[in-house]
PDB file of N, CA and C in Angstrom:
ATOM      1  N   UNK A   1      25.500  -6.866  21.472  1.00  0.00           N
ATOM      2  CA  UNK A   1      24.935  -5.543  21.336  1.00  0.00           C
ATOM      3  C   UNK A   1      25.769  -4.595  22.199  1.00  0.00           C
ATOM      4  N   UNK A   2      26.005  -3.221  21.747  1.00  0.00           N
ATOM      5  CA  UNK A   2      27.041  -2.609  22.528  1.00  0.00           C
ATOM      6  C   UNK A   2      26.246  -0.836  22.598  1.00  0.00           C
ATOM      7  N   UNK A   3      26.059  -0.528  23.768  1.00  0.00           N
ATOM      8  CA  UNK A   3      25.229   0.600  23.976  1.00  0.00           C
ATOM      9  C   UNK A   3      25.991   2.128  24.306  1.00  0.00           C
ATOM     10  N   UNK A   4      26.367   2.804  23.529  1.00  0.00           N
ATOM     11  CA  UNK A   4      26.764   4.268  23.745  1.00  0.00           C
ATOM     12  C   UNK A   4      26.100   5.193  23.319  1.00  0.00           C
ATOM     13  N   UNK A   5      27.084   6.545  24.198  1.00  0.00           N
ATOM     14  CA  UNK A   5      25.981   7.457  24.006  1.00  0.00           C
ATOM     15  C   UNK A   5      26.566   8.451  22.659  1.00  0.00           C
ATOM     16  N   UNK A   6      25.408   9.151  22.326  1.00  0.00           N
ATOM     17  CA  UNK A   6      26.438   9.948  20.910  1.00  0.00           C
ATOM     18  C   UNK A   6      27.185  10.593  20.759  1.00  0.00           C
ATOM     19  N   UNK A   7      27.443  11.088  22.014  1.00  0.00           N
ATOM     20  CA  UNK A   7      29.115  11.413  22.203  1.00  0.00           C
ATOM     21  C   UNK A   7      30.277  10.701  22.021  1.00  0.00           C
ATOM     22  N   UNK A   8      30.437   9.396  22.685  1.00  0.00           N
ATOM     23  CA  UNK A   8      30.829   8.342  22.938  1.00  0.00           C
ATOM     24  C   UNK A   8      31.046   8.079  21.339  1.00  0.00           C
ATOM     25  N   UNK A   9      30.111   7.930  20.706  1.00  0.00           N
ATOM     26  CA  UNK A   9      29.982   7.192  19.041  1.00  0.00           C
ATOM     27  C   UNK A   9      30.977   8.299  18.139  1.00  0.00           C
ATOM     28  N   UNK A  10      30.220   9.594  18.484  1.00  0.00           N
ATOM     29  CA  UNK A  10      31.538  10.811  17.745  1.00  0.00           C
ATOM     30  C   UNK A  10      33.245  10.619  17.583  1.00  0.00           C
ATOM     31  N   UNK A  11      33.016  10.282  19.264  1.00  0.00           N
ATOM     32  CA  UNK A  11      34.446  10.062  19.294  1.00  0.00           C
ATOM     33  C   UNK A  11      35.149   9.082  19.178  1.00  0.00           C
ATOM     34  N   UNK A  12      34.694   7.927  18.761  1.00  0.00           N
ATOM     35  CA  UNK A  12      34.846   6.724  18.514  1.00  0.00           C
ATOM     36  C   UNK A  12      34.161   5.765  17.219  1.00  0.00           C
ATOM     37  N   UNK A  13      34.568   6.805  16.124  1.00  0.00           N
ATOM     38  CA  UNK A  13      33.248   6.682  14.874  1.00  0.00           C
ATOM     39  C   UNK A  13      33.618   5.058  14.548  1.00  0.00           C
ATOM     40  N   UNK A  14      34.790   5.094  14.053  1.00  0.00           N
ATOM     41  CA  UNK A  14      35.719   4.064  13.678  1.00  0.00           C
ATOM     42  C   UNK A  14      35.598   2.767  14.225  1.00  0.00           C
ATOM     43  N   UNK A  15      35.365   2.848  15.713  1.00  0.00           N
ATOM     44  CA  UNK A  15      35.509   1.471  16.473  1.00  0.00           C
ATOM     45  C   UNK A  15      34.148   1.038  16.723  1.00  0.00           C
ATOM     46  N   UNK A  16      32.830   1.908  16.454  1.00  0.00           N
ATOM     47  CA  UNK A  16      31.926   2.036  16.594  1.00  0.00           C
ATOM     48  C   UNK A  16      31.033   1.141  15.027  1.00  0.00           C
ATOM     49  N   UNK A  17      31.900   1.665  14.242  1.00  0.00           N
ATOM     50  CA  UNK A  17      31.623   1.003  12.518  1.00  0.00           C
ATOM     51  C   UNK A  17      32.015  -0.052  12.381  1.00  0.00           C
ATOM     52  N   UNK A  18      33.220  -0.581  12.122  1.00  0.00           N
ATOM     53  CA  UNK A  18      33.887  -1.782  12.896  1.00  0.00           C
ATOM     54  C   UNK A  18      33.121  -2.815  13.437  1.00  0.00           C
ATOM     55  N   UNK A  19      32.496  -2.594  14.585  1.00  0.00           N
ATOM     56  CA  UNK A  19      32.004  -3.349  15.621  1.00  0.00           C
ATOM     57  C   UNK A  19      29.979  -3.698  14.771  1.00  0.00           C
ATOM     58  N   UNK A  20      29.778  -2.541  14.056  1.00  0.00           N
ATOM     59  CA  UNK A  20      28.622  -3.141  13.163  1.00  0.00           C
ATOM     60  C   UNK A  20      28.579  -3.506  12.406  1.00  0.00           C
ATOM     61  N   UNK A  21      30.157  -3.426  11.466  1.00  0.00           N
ATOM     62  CA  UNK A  21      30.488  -4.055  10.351  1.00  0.00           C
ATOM     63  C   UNK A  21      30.639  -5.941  11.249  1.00  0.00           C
ATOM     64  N   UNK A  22      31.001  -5.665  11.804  1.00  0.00           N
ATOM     65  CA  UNK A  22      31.471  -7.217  12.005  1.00  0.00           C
ATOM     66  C   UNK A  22      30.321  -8.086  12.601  1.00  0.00           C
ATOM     67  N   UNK A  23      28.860  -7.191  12.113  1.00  0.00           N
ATOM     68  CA  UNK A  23      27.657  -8.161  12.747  1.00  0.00           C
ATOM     69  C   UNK A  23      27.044  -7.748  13.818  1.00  0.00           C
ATOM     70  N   UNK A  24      27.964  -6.790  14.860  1.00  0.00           N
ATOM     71  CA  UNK A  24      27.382  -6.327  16.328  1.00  0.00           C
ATOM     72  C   UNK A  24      26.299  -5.438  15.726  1.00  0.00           C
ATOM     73  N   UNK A  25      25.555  -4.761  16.772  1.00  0.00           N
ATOM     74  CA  UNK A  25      24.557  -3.629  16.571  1.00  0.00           C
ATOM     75  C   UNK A  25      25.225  -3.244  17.777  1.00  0.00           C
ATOM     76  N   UNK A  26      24.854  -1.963  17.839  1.00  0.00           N
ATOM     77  CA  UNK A  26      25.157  -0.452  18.239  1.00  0.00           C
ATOM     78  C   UNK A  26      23.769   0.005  18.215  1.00  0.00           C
ATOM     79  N   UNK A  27      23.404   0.329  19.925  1.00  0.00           N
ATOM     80  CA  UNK A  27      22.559   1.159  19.799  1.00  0.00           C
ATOM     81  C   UNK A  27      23.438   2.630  20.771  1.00  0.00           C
ATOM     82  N   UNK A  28      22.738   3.689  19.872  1.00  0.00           N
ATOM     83  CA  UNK A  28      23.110   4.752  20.516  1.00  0.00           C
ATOM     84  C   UNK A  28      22.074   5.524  21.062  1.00  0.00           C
ATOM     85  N   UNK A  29      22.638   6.095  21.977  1.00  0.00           N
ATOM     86  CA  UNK A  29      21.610   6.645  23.251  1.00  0.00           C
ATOM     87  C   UNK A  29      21.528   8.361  23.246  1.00  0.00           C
ATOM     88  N   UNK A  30      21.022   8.755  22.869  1.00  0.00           N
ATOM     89  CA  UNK A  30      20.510  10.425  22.363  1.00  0.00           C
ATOM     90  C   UNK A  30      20.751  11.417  23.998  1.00  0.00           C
ATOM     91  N   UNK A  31      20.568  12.799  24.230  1.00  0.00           N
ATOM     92  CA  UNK A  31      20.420  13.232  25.120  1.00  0.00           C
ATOM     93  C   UNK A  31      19.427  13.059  25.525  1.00  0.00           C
ATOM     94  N   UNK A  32      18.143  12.913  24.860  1.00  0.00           N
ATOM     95  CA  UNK A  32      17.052  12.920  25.348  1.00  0.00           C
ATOM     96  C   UNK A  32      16.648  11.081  25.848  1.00  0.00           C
ATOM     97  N   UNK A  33      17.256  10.263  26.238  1.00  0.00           N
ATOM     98  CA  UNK A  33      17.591   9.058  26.035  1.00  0.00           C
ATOM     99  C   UNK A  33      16.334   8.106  25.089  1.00  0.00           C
ATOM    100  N   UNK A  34      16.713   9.226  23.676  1.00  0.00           N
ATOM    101  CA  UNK A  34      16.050   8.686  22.579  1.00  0.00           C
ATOM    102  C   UNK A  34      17.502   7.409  22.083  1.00  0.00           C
ATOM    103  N   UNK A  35      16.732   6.572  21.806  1.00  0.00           N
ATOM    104  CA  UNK A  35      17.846   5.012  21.386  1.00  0.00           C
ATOM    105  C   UNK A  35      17.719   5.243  19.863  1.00  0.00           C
ATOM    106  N   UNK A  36      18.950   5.056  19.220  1.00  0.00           N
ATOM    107  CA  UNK A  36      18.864   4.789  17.941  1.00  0.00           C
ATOM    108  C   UNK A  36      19.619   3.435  17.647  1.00  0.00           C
ATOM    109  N   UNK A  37      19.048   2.332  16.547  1.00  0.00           N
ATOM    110  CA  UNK A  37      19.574   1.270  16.503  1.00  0.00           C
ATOM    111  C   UNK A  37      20.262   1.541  15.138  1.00  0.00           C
ATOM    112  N   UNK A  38      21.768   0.681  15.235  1.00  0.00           N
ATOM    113  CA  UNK A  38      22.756   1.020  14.520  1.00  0.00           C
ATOM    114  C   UNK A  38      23.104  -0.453  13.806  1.00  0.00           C
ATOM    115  N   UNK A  39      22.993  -0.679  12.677  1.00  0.00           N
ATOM    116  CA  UNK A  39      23.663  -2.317  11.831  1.00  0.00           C
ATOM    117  C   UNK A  39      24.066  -2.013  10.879  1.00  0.00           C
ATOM    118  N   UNK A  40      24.727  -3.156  10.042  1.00  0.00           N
ATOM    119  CA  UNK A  40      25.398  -3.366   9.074  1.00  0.00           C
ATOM    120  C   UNK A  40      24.214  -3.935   7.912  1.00  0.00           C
ATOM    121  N   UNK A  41      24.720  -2.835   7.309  1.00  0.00           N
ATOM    122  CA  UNK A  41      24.001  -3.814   5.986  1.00  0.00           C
ATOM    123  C   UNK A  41      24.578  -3.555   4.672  1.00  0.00           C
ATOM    124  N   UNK A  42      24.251  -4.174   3.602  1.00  0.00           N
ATOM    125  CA  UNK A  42      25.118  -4.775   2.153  1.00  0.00           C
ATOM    126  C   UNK A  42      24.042  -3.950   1.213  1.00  0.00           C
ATOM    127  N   UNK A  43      24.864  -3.214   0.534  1.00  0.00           N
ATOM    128  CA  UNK A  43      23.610  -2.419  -0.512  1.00  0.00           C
ATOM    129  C   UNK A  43      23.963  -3.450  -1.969  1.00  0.00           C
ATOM    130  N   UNK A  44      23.638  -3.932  -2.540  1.00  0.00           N
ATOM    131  CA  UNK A  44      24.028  -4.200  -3.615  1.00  0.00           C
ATOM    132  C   UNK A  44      24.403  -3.514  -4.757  1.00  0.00           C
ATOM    133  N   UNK A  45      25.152  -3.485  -5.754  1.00  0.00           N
ATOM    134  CA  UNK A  45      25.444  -2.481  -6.764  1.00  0.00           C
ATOM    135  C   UNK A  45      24.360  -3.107  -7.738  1.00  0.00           C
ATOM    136  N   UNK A  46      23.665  -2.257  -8.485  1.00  0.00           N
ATOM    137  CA  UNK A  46      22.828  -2.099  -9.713  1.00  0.00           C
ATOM    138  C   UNK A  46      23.773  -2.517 -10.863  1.00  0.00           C
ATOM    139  N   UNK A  47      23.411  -3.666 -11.861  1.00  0.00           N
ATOM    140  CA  UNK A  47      24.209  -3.296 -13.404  1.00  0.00           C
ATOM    141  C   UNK A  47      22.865  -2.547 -14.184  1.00  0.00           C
ATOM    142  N   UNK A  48      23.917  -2.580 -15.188  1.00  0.00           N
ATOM    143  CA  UNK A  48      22.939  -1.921 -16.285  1.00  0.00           C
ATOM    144  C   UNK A  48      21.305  -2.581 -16.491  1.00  0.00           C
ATOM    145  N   UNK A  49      20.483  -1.565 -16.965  1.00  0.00           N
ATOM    146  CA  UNK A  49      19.359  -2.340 -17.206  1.00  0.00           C
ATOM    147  C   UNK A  49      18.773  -2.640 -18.378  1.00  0.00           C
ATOM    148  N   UNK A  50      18.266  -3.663 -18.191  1.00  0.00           N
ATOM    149  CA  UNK A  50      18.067  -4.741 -19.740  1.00  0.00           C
ATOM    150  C   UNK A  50      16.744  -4.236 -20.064  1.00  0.00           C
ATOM    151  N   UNK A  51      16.606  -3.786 -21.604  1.00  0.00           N
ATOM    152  CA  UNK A  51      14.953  -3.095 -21.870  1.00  0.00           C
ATOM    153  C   UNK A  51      14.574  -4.139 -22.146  1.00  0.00           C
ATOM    154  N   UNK A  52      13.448  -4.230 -22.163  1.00  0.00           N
ATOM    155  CA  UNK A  52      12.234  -5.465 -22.540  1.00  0.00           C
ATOM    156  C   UNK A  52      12.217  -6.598 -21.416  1.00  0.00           C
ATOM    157  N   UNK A  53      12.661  -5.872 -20.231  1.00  0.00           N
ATOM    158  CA  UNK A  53      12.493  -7.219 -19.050  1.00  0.00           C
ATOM    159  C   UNK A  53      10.843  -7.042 -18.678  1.00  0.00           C
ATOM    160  N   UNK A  54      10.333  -6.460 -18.668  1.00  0.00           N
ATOM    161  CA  UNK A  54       8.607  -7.117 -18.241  1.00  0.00           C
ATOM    162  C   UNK A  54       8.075  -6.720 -19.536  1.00  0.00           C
ATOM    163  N   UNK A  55       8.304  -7.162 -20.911  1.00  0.00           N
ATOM    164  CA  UNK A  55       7.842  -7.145 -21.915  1.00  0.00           C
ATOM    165  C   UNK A  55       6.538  -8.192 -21.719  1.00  0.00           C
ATOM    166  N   UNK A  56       5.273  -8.024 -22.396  1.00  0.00           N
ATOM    167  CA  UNK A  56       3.844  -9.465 -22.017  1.00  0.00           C
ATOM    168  C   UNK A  56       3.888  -9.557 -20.419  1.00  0.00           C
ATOM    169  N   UNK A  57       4.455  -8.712 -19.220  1.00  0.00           N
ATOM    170  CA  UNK A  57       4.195  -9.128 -18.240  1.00  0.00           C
ATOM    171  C   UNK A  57       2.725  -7.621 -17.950  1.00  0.00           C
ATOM    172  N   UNK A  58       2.678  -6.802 -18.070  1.00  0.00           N
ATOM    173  CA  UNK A  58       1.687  -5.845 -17.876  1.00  0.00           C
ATOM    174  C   UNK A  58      -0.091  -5.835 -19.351  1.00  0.00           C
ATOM    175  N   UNK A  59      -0.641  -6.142 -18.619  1.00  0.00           N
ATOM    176  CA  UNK A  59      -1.636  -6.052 -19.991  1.00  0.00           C
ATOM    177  C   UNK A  59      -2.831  -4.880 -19.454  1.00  0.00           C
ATOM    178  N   UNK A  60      -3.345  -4.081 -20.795  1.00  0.00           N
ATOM    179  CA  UNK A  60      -4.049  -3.408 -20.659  1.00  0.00           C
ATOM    180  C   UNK A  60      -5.090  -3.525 -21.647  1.00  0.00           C
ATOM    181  N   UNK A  61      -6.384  -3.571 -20.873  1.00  0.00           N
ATOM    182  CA  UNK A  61      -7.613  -3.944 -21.101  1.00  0.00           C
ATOM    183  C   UNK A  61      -8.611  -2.907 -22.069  1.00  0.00           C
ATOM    184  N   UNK A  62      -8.904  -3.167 -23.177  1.00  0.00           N
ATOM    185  CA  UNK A  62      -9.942  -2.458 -23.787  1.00  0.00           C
ATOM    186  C   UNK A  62     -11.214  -1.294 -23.199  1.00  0.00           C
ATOM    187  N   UNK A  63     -10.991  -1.404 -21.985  1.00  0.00           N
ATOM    188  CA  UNK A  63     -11.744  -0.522 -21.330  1.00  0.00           C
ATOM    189  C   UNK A  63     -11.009   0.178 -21.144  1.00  0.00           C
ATOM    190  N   UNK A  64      -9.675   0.308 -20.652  1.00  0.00           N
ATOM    191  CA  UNK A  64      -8.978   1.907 -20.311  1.00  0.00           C
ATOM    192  C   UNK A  64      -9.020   2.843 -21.583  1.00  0.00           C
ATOM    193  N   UNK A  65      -9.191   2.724 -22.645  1.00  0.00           N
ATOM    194  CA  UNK A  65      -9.282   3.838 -23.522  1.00  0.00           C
ATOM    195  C   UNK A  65     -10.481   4.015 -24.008  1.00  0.00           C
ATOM    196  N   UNK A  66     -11.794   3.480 -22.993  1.00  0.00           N
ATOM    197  CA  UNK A  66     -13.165   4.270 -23.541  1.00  0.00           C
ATOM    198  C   UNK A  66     -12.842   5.380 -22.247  1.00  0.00           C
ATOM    199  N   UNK A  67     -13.216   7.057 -23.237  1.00  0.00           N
ATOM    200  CA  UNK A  67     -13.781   7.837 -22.698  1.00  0.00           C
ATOM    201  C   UNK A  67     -14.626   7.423 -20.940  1.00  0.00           C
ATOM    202  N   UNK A  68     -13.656   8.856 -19.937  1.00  0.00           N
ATOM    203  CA  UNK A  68     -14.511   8.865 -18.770  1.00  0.00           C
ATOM    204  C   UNK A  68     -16.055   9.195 -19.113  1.00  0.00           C
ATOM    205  N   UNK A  69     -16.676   8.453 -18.188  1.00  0.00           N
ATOM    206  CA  UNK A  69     -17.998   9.419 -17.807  1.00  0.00           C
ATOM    207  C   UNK A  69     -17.968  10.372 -17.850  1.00  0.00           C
ATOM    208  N   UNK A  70     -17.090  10.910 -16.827  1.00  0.00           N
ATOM    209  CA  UNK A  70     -17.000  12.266 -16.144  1.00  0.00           C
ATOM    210  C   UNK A  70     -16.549  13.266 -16.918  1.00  0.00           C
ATOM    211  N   UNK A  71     -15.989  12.748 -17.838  1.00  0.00           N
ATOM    212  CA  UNK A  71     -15.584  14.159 -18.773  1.00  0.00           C
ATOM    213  C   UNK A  71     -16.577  14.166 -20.470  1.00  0.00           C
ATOM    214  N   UNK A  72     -17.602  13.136 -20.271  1.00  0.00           N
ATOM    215  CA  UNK A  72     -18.814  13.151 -21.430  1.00  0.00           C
ATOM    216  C   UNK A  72     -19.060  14.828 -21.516  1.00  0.00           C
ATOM    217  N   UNK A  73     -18.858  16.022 -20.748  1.00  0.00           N
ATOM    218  CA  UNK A  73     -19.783  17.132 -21.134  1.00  0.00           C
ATOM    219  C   UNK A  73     -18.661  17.852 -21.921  1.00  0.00           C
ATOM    220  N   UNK A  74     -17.145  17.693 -21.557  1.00  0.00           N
ATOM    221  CA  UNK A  74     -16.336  18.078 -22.123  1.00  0.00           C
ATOM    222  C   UNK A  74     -16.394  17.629 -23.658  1.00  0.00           C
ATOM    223  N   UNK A  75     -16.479  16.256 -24.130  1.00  0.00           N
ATOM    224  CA  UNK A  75     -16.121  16.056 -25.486  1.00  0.00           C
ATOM    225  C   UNK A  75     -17.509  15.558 -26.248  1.00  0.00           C
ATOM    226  N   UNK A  76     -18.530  16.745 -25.852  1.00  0.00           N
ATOM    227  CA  UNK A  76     -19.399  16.914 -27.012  1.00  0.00           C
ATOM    228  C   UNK A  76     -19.346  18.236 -27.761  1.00  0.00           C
TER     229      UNK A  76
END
């Protein structure tokens, strides 16, 4: 773990990225000595998306399309 302050990190963006790319954390230390924790992480890329992937996985029940109560005064 390697602790600077955000000055320190400004001026040293590079060696600072680096050092979380390669697994370290970086915490950086605010003026107000608010800490911010700094890591590496892997976003994955999205492919395209396949229609009919939760096709039969959602079911809807014969009761959602009776009429609310609450709106009985409306649809007389």
């Amino acid at each position: 773990m390697k602790k600077v302050t955000v000055d320190e990190a400004r001026e040293n963006l590079d060696a600072v990225l680096e050092h979380a790319k390669a697994g370290g954390t970086v915490i950086l230390i605010g003026e107000d000595d608010q800490a911010y924790k700094l890591v590496s992480t892997h976003i994955p890329k999205k492919g395209p998306r396949k229609a009919g992937l939760f096709k039969d996985q959602i079911k809807i029940s014969d009761e959602f399309y009776k009429p609310l109560p609450e709106f009985k005064p409306y649809t007389e």
